[in-house]
N, C-alpha and C. Protein backbone atom coordinates (compact mmCIF):
# COMPACT_ATOMS: atom_id res chain seq x y z
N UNK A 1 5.44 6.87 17.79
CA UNK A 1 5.16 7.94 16.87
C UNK A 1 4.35 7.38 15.72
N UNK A 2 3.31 7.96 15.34
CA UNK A 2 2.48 7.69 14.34
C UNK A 2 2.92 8.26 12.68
N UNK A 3 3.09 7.39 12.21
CA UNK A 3 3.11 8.40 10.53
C UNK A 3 2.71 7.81 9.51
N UNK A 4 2.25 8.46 8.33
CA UNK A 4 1.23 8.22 7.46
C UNK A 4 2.21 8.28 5.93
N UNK A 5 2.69 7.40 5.03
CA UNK A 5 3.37 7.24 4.24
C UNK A 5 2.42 7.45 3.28
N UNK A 6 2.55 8.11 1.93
CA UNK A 6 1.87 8.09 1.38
C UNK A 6 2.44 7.81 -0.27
N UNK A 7 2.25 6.61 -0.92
CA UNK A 7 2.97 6.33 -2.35
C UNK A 7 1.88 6.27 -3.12
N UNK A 8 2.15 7.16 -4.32
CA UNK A 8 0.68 7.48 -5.38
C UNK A 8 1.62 8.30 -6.35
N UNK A 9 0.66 8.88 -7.37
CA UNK A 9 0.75 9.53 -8.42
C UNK A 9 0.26 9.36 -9.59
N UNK A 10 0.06 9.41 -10.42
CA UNK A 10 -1.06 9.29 -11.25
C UNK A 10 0.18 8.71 -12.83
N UNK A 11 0.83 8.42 -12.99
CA UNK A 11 1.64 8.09 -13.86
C UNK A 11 1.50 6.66 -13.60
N UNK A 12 1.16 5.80 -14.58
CA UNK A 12 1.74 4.17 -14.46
C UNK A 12 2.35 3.55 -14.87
N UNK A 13 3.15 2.79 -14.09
CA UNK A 13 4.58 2.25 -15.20
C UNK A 13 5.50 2.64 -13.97
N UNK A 14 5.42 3.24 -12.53
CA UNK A 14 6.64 4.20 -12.20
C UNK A 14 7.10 3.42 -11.24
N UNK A 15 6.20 2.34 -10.62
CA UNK A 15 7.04 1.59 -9.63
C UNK A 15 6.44 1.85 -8.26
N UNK A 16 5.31 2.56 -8.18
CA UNK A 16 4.28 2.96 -6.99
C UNK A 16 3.97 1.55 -6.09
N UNK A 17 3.40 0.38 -6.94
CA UNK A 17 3.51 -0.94 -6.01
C UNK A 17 4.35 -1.60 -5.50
N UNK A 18 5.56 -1.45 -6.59
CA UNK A 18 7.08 -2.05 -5.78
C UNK A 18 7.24 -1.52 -4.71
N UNK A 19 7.21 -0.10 -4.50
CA UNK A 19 7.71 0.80 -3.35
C UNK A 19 6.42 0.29 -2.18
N UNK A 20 5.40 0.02 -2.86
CA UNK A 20 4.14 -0.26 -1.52
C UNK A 20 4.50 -1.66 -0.87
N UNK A 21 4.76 -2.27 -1.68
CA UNK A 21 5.56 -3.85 -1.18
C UNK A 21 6.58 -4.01 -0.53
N UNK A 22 7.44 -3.25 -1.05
CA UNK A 22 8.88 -2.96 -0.11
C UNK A 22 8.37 -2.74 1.23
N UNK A 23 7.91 -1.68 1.36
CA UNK A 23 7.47 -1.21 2.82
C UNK A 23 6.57 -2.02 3.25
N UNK A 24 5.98 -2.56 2.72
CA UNK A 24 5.09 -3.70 3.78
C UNK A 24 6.10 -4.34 4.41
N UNK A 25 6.56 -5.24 3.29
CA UNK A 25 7.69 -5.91 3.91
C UNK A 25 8.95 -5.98 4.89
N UNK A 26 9.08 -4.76 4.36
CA UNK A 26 9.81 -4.55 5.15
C UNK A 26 9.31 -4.04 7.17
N UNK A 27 7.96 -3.39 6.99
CA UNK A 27 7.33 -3.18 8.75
C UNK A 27 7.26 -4.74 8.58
N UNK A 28 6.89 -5.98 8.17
CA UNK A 28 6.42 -6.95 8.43
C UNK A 28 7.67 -7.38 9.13
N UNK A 29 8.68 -7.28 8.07
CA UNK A 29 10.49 -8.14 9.11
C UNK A 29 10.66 -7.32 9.82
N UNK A 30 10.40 -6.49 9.99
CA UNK A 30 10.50 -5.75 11.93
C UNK A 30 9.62 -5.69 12.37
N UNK A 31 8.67 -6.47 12.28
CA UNK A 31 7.56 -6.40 13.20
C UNK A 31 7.25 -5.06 14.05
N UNK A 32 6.87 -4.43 12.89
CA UNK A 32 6.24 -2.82 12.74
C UNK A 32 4.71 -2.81 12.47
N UNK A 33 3.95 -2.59 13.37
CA UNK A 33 2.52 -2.61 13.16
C UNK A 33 1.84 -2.03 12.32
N UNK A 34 1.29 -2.08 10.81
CA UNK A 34 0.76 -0.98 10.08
C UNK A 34 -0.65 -1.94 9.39
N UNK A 35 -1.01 -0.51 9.20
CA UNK A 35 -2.31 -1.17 7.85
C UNK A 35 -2.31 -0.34 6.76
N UNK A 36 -2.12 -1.26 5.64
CA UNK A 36 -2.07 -0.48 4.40
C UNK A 36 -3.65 -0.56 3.43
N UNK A 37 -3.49 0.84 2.93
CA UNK A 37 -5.12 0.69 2.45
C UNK A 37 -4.82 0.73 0.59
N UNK A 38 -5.26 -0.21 0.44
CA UNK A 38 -5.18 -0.46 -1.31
C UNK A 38 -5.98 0.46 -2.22
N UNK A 39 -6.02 1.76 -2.39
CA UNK A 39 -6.87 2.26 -3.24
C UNK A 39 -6.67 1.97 -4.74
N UNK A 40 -5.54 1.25 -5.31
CA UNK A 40 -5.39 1.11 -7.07
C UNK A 40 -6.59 -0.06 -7.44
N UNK A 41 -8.08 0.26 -7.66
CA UNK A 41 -8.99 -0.59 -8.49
C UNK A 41 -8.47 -1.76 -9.60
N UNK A 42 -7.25 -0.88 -10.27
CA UNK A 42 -6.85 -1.79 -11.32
C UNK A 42 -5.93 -2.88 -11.70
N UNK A 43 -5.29 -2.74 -10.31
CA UNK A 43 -4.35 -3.91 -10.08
C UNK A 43 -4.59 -4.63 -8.53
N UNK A 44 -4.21 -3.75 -7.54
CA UNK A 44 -4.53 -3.87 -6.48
C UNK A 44 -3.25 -5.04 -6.07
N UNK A 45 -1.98 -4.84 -5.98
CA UNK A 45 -0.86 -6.09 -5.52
C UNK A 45 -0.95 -6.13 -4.27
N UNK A 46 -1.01 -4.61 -3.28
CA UNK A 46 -1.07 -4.79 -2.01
C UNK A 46 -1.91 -5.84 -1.32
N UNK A 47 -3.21 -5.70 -1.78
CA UNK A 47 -3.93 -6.57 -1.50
C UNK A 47 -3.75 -7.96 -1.74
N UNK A 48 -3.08 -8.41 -2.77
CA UNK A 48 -3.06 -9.71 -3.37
C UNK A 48 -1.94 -10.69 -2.55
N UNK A 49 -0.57 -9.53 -2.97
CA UNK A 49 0.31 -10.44 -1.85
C UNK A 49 -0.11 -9.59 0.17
N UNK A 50 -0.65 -9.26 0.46
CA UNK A 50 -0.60 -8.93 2.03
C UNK A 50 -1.88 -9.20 2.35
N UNK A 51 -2.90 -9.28 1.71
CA UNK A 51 -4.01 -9.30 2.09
C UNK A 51 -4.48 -9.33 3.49
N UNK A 52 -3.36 -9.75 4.82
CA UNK A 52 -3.92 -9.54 5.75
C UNK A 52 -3.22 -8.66 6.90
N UNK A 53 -3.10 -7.45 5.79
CA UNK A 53 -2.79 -6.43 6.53
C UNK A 53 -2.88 -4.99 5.66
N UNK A 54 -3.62 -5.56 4.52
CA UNK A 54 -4.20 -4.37 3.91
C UNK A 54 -5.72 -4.33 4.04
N UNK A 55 -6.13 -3.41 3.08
CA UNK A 55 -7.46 -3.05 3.04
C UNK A 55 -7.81 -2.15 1.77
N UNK A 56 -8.91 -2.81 1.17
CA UNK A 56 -9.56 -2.03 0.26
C UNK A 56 -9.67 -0.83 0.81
N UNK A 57 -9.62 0.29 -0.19
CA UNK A 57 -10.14 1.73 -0.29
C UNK A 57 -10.27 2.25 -1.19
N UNK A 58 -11.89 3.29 -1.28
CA UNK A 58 -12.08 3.72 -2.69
C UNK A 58 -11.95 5.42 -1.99
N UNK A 59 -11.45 5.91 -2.92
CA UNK A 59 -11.41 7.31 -2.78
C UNK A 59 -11.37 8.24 -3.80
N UNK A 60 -12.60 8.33 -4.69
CA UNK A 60 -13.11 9.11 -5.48
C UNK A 60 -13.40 10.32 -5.18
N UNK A 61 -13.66 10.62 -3.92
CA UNK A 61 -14.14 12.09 -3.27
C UNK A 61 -12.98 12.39 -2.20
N UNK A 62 -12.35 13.04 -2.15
CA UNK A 62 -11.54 13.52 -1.77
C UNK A 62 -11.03 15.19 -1.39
């Protein structure tokens, strides 16, 4: 089954990357296949700690 998680919101400070990290981590210790796409320009953690299983994304147009 395919599904598309989606953690965002426009408030900062709320804990949006913790929750994106958790879940990496957590498909990673069950060896759960995913790719996560980093759209935060201004920090970007996904990318920093997973880097090889994320991916840049800009999404200005939407």
């Amino acid at each position: 089954m395919v599904s598309i998680h989606l953690i965002g919101g426009e408030k900062g400070g709320v804990g949006k990357s913790v929750v994106a990290r958790l879940l990496a981590q957590y498909m990673i210790d069950h060896e759960i296949p995913f790719i996560g796409f980093d759209t935060d320009r201004s920090h970007g953690s996904l990318l920093h700690f997973y880097s090889g299983y994320a991916s840049p994304t800009v999404i200005d147009n939407y």
